[in-house]
Protein backbone atom coordinates (compact mmCIF):
# COMPACT_ATOMS: atom_id res chain seq x y z
CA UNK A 1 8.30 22.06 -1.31
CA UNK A 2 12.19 22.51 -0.96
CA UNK A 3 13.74 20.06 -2.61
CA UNK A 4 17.40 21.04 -1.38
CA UNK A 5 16.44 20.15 2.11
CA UNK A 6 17.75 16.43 3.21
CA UNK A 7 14.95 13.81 3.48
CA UNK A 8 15.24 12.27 6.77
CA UNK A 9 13.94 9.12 7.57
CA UNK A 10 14.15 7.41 4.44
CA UNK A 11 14.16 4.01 5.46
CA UNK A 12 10.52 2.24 6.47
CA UNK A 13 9.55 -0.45 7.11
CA UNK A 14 5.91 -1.07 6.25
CA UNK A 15 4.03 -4.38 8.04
CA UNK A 16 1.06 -5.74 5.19
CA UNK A 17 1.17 -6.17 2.02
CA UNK A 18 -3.08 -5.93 1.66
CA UNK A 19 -3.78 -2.75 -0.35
CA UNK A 20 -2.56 -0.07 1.93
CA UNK A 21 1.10 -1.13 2.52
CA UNK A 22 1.77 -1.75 -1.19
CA UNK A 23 -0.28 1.46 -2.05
CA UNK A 24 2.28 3.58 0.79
CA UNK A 25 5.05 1.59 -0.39
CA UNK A 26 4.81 2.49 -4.20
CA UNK A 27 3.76 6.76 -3.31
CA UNK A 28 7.25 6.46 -1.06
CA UNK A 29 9.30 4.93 -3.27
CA UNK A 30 8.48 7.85 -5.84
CA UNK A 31 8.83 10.42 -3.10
CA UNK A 32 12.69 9.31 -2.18
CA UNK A 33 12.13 7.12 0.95
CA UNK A 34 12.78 3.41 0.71
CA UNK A 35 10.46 1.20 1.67
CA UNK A 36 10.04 -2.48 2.87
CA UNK A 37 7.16 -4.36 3.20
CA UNK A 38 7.05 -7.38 5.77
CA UNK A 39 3.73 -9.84 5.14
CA UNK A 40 3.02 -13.10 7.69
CA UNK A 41 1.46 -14.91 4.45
CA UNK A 42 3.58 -16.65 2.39
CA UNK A 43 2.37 -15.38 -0.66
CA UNK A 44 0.98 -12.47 -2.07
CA UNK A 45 -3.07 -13.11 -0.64
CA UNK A 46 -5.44 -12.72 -3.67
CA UNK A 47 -8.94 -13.78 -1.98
CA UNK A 48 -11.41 -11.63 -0.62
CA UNK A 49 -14.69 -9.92 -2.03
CA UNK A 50 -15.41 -7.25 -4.58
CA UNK A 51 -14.02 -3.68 -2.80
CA UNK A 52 -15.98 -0.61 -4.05
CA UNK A 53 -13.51 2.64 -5.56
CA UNK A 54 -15.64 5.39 -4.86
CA UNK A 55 -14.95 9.13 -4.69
CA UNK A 56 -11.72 10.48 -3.98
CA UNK A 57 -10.05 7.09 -4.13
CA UNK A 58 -10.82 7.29 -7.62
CA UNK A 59 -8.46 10.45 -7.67
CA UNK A 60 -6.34 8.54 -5.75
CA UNK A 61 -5.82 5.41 -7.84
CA UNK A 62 -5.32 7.83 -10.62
CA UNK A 63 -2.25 9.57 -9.49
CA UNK A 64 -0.86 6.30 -8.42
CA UNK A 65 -1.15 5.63 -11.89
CA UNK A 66 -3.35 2.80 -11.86
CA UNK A 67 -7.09 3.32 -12.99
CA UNK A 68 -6.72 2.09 -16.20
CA UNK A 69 -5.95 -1.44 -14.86
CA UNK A 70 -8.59 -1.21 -11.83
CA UNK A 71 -11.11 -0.41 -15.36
CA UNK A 72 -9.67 -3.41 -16.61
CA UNK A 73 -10.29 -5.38 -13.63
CA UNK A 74 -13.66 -4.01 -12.87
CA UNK A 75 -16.72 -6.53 -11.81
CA UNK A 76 -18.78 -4.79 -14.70
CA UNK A 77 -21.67 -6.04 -12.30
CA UNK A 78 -25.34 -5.76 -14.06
CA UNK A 79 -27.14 -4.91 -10.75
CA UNK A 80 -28.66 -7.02 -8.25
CA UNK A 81 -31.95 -8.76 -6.91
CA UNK A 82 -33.48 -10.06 -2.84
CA UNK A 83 -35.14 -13.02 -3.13
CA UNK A 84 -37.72 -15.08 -0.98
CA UNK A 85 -37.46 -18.65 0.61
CA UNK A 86 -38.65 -20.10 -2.66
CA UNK A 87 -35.90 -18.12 -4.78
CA UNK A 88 -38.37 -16.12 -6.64
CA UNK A 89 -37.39 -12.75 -6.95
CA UNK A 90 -38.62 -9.78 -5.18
CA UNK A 91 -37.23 -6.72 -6.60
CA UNK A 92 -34.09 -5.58 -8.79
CA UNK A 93 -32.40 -2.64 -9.16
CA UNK A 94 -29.60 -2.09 -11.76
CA UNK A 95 -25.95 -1.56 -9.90
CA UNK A 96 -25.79 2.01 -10.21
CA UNK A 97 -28.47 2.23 -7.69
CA UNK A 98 -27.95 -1.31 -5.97
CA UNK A 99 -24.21 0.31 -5.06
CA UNK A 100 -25.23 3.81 -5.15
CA UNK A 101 -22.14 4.98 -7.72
CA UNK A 102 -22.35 7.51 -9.73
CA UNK A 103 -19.57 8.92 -12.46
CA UNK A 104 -16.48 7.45 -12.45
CA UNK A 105 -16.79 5.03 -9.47
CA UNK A 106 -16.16 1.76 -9.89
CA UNK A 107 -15.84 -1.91 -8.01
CA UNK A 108 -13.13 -4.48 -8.12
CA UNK A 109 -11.93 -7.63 -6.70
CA UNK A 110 -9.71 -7.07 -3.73
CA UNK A 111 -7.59 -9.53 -4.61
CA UNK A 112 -7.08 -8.38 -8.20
CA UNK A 113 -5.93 -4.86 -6.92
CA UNK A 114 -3.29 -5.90 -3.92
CA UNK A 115 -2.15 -7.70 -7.31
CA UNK A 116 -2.03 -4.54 -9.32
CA UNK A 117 -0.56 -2.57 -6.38
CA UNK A 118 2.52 -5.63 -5.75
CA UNK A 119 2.83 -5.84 -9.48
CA UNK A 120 3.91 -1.64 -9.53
CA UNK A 121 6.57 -2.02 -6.53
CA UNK A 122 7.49 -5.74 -6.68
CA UNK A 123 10.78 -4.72 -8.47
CA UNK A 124 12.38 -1.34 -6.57
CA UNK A 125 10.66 -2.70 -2.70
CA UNK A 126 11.79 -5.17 -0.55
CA UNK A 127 9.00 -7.85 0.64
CA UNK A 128 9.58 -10.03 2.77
CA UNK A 129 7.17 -12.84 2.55
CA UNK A 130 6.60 -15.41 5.66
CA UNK A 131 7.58 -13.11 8.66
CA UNK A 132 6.24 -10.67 11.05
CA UNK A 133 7.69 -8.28 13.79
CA UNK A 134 7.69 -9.88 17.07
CA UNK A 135 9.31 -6.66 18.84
CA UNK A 136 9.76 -3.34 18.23
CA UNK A 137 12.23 -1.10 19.96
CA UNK A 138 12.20 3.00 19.46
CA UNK A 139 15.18 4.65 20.75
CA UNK A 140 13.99 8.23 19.65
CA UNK A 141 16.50 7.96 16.67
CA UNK A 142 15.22 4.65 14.77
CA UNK A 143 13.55 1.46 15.50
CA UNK A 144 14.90 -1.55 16.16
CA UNK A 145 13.00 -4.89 14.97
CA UNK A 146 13.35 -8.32 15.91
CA UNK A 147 11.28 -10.45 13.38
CA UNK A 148 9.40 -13.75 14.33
CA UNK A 149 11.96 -15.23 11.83
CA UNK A 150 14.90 -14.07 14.50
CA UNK A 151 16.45 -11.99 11.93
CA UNK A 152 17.04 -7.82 13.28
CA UNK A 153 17.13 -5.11 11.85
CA UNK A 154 16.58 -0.83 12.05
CA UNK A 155 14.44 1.52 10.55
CA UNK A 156 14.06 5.41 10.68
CA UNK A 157 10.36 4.55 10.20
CA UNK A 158 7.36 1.54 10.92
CA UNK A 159 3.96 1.66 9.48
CA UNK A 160 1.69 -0.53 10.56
CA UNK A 161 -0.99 -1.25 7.75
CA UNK A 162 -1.90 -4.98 8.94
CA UNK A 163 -5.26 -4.94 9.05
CA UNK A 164 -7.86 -4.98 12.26
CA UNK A 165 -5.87 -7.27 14.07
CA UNK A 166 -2.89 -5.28 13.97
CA UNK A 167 0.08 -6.08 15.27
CA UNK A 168 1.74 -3.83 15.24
CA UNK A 169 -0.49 -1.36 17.05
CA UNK A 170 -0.64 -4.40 19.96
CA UNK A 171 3.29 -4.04 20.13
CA UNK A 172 3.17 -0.36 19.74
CA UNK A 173 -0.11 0.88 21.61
CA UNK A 174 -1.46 -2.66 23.45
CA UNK A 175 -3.98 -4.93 23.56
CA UNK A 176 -6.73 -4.49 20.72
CA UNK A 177 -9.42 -4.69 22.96
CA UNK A 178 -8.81 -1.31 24.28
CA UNK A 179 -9.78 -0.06 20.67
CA UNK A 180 -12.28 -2.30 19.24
CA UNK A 181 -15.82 -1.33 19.17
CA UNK A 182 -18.60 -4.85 18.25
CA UNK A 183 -21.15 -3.90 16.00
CA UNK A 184 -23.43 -6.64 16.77
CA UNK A 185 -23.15 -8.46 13.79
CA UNK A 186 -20.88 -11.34 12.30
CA UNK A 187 -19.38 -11.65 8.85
CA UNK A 188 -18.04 -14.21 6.12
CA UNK A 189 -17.26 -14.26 3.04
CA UNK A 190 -16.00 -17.56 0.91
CA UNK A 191 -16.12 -18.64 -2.86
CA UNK A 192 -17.77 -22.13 -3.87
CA UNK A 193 -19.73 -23.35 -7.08
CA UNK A 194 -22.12 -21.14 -9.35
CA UNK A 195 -24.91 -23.20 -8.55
CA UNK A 196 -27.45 -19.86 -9.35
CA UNK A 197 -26.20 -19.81 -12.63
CA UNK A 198 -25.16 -15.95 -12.00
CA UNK A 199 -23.36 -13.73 -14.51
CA UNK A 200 -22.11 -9.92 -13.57
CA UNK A 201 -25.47 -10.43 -11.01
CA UNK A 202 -25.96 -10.32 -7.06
CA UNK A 203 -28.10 -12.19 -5.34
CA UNK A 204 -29.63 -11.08 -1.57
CA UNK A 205 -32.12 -13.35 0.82
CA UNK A 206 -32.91 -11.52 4.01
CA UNK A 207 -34.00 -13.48 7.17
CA UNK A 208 -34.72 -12.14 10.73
CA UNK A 209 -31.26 -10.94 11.65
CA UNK A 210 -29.49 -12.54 9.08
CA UNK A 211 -28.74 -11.36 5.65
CA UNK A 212 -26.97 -13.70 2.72
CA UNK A 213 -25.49 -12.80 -0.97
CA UNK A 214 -24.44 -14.85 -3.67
CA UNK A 215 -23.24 -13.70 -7.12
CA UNK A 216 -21.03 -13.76 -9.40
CA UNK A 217 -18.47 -11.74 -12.40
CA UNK A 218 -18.02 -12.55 -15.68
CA UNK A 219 -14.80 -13.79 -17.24
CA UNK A 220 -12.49 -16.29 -15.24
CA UNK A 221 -14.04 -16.94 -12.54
CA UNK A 222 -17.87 -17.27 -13.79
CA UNK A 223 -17.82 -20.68 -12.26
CA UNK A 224 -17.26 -19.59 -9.36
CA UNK A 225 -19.56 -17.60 -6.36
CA UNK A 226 -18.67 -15.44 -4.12
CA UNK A 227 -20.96 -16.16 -0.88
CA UNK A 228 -21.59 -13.60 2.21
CA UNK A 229 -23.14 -14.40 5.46
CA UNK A 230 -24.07 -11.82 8.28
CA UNK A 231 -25.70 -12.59 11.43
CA UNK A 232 -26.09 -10.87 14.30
CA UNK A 233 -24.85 -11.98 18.21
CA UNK A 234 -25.77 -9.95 21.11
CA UNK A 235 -22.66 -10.33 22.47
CA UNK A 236 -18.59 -11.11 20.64
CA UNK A 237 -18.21 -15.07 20.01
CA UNK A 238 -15.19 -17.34 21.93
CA UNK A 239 -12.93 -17.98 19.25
CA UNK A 240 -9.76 -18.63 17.89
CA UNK A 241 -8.97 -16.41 14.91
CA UNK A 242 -6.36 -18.79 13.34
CA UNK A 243 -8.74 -21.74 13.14
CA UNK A 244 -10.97 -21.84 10.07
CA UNK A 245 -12.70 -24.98 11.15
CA UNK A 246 -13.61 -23.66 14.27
CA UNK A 247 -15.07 -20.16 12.54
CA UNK A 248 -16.64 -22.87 9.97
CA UNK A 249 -18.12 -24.53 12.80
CA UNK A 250 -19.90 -21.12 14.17
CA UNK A 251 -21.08 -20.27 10.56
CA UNK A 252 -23.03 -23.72 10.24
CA UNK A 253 -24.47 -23.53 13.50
CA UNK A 254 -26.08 -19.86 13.11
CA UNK A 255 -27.46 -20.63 9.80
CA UNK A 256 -28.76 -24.34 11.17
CA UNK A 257 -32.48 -25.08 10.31
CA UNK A 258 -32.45 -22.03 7.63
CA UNK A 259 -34.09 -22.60 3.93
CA UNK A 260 -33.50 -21.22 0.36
CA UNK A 261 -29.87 -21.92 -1.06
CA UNK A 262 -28.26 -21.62 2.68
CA UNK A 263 -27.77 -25.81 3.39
CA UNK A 264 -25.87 -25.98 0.63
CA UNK A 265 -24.17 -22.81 0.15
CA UNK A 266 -22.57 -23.33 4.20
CA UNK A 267 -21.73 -27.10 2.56
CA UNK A 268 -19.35 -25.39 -0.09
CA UNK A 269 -17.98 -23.04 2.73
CA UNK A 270 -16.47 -26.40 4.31
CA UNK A 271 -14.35 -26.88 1.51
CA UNK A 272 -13.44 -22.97 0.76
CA UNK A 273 -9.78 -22.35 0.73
CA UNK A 274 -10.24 -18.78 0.78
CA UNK A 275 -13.01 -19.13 4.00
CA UNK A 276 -12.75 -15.66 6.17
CA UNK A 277 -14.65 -14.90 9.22
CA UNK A 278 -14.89 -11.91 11.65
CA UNK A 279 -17.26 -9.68 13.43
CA UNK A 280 -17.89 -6.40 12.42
CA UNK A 281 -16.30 -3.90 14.02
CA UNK A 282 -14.46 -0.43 14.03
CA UNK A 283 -11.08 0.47 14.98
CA UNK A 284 -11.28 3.89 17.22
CA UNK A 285 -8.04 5.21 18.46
CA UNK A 286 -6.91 8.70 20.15
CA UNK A 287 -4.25 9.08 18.15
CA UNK A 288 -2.30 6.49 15.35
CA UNK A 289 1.31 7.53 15.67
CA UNK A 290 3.38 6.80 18.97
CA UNK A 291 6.96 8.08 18.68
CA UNK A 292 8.40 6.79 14.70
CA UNK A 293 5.40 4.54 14.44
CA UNK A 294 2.14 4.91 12.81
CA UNK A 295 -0.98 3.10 11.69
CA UNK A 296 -3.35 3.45 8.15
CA UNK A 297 -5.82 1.56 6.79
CA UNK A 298 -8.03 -0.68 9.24
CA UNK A 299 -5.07 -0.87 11.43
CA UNK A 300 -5.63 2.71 12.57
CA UNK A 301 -9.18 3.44 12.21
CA UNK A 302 -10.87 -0.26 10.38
CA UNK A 303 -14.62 1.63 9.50
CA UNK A 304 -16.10 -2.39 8.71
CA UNK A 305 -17.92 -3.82 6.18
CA UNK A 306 -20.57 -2.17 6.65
CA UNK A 307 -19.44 1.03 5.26
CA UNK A 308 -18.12 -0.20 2.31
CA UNK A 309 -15.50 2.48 2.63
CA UNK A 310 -12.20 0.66 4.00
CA UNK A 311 -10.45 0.21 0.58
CA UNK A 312 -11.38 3.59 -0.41
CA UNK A 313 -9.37 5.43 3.11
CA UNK A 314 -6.56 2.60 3.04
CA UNK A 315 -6.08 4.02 -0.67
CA UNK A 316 -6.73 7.48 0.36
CA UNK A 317 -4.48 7.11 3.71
CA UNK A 318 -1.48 5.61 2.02
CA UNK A 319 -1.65 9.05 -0.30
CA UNK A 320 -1.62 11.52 2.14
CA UNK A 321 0.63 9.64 5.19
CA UNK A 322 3.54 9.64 2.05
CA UNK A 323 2.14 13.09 0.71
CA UNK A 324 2.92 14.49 3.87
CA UNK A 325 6.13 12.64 4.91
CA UNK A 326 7.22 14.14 1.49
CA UNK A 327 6.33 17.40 2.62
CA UNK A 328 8.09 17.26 5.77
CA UNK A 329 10.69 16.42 4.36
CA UNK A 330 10.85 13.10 6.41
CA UNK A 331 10.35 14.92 9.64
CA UNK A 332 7.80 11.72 11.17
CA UNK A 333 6.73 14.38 14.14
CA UNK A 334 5.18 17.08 11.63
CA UNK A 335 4.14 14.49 9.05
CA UNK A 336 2.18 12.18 11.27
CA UNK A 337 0.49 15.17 13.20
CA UNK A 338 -0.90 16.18 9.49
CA UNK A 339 -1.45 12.95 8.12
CA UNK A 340 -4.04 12.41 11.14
CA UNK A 341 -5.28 16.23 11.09
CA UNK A 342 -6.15 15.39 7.39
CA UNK A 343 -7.75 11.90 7.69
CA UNK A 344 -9.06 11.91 11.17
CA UNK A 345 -12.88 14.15 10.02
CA UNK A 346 -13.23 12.14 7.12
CA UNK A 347 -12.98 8.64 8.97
CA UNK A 348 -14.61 9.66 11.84
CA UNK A 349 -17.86 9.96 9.56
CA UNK A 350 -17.39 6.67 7.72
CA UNK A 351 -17.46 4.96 11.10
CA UNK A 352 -20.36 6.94 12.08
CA UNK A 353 -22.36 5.57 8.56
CA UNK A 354 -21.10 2.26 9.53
CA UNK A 355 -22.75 2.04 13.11
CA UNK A 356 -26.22 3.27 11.53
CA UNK A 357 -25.59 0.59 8.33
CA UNK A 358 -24.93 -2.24 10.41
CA UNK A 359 -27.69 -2.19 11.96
CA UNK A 360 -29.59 -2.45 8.50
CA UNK A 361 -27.72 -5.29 7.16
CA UNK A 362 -29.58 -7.33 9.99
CA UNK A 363 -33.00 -6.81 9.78
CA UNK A 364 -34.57 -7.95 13.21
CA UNK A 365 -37.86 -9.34 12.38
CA UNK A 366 -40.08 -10.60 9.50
CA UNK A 367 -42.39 -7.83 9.21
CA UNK A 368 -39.88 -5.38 9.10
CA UNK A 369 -37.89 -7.70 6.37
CA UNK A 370 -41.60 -7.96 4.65
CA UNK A 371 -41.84 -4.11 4.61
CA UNK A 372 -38.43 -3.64 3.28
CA UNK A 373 -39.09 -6.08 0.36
CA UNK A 374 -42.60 -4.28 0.24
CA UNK A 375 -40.79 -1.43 -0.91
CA UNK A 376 -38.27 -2.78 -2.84
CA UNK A 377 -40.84 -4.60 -5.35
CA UNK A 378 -42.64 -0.65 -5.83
CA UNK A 379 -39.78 1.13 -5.68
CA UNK A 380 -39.23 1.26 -9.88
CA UNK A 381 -43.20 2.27 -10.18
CA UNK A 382 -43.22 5.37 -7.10
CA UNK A 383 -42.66 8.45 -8.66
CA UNK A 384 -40.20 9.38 -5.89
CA UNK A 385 -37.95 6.35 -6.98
CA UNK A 386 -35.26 8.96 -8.45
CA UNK A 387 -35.45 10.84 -4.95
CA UNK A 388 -34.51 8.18 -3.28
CA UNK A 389 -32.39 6.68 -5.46
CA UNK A 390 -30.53 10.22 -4.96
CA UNK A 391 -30.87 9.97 -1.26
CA UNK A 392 -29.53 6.68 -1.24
CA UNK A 393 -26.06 7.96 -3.44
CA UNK A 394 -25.85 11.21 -1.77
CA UNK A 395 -24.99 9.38 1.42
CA UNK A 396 -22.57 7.22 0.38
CA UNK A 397 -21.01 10.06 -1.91
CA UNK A 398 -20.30 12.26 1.43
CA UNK A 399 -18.60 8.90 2.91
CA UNK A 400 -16.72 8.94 0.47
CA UNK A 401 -14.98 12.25 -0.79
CA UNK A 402 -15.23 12.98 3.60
CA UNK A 403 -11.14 13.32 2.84
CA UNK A 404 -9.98 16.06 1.32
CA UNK A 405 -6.77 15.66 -1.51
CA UNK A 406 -4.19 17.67 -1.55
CA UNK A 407 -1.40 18.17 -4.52
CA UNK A 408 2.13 17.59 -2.38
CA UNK A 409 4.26 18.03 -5.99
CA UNK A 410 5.68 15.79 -8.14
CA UNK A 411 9.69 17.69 -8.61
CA UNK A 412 11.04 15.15 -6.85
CA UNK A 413 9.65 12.28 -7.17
CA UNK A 414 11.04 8.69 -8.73
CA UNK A 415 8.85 7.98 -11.95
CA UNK A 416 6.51 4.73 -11.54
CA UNK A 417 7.35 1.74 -11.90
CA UNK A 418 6.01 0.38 -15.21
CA UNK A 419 3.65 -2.61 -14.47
């Protein structure tokens, strides 16, 4: 890389502050640009559920200089167990093969590493807390934003890393309906009381098209559960996406009449301050740049919940859009063709993984629940258990290392920010 060579573009303005804003923020911040992140919450958001760090996003959290504290912060989960109606167990498997890890990977708390990621850039990048962009204007030379708040301003650059619901891509490419592809399925996720009694364990019931978990991590939070629903719709559900009690509403009525835990675990979902709800989807565009704007993470190509890959390539994608920006020496046009050119392969077979997965997390009928948990409860005694155990890892392993990493130098880069 020529480091005599002007960077261009320095200034960008990044919209989310989830895990792949902060994440781009921090790489550009060390590679000269200067960044500012724009978030709707208030506050920095530390809910959601346990995010798996897999494959090269293992590399990836280790040049940004923080896999010591994601091993600090690690679920340290035992393994997991289905259960029947009556809550006697089925089968167990320990969590190497219940999350099919091998090595180094590991699994953390969402909300514990958009902390770890804000903690590294809180004091050299701008957030803005409580605002949005309500228009964006590119001239060819910069961007001009108006902010819900009223307050304008320009950037060289805008990255929008806000999620599914982008939107920025709706002000920058349109409508998200033009790039949204259903799964079938339904998801939620909300904490409430340990009322299993779990410790470092997970906890799975299966019914005909609907799938539940319950468990729990040591430490802290031990009192507390972390409860997931899926059910399946033929078709997307009316609903407003800012109205919790309307989503809570949906939840309780697909999961009416069911047994087991589920009365009382969609009881504590009424009271969940941290309640989310959403189908399962992917994000497919053509391209995720238009003029000086671009998309990562879910924003640009959201691979669901059901691939359990979407931390992993928002990690991953932050590293190579500012790898490459680096490289170009702020020239947006060559850095955003490679950025894509390097991601696009690698995300393209997550989603694929997550169209056959989904499917799986809603089994669609008793017998074929009964013959899963058949197989479950022999699995340890088959002397083929280690082949497909292997099977098992060696598909999610491809997922994810699908993106190649390359080295894009370190000569002139700012030294990290200290936590």
């Amino acid at each position: 890389m020529t480091t005599s060579t002007p960077l261009a573009n320095q200034t960008v303005l990044i919209s989310g502050a989830s895990i792949a804003g902060p994440a781009l923020a921090l790489l550009l911040r060390r590679h000269g640009f200067t960044p500012t992140v724009v978030e709707r919450a208030p506050e920095l958001r530390t809910g959601g559920y346990k995010v798996d760090i897999r494959g090269t996003a293992i590399e990836v959290c280790r040049r940004l200089g923080i896999l010591d504290e994601v091993r600090a912060n690690s679920t340290d989960m035992d393994g997991g167990s289905y259960v029947d109606a009556q809550g006697r167990t089925i089968g167990e498997l320990p969590a190497e093969i219940f999350g099919g890890r091998v090595e180094e990977d590991d699994e953390i708390m969402r909300g514990d590493l958009a902390r770890i990621l804000y903690e590294r850039t809180r004091e050299d990048v701008e957030y803005v807390f409580g605002d949005s962009i309500a228009a964006l204007h590119d001239d060819g030379h910069g961007v001009d934003v108006t902010f819900e708040s009223g307050t304008r301003r320009r950037f060289d650059l805008v990255v929008g890393a806000d999620g599914m619901h982008s939107n920025t891509r709706r002000l920058a490419f349109g409508d998200e309906r033009r790039f949204t592809r259903y799964l079938g399925a339904y998801i939620s996720i909300f904490s409430g009381p340990n009322h299993l009694n779990l410790t470092r364990w997970e906890t799975y019931h299966a019914r005909p098209k609907k799938l539940i978990s319950v468990y729990s991590t040591a430490g802290e939070q031990a009192h507390l559960a972390k409860n997931l629903f899926v059910f399946s719709a033929p078709e997307e559900l009316p609903y407003d996406r800012r109205d919790a009690a309307a989503q809570k509403r949906l939840l309780a009525e697909a999961f009416a009449g069911d047994d087991w835990e589920i009365p009382r675990l969609i009881a504590d979902a009424a009271d969940a301050d941290d309640f989310y709800f959403d189908a399962i989807a992917l994000v497919e565009m053509d391209r995720w740049s238009s003029g000086r704007v671009v998309l990562i993470g879910d924003a640009a190509h959201c691979v669901s919940p059901a691939a359990g890959q979407g931390t992993g390539l928002a990690l991953t994608g932050a590293y190579v859009l500012a790898g490459e920006l680096a490289a170009a020496r702020g020239d947006h046009r060559t850095a955003f063709a490679a950025y894509e050119r390097v991601m696009r392969p690698g995300v393209e077979l997550n989603q694929r993984f997550a169209a056959r997965f989904a499917k799986e997390m809603t089994i669609s009928s008793r017998w074929k629940i009964a013959l899963r948990m058949t197989m479950l409860r022999t699995l340890p005694r088959t002397p083929w258990k280690n082949l497909i155990a292997k099977k098992i890892r060696d598909d999610i392993q491809r997922a994810a290392n699908a993106v190649p990493l390359k080295e894009y130098g370190t000569s002139h880069e700012r030294p990290v920010q200290a936590a």
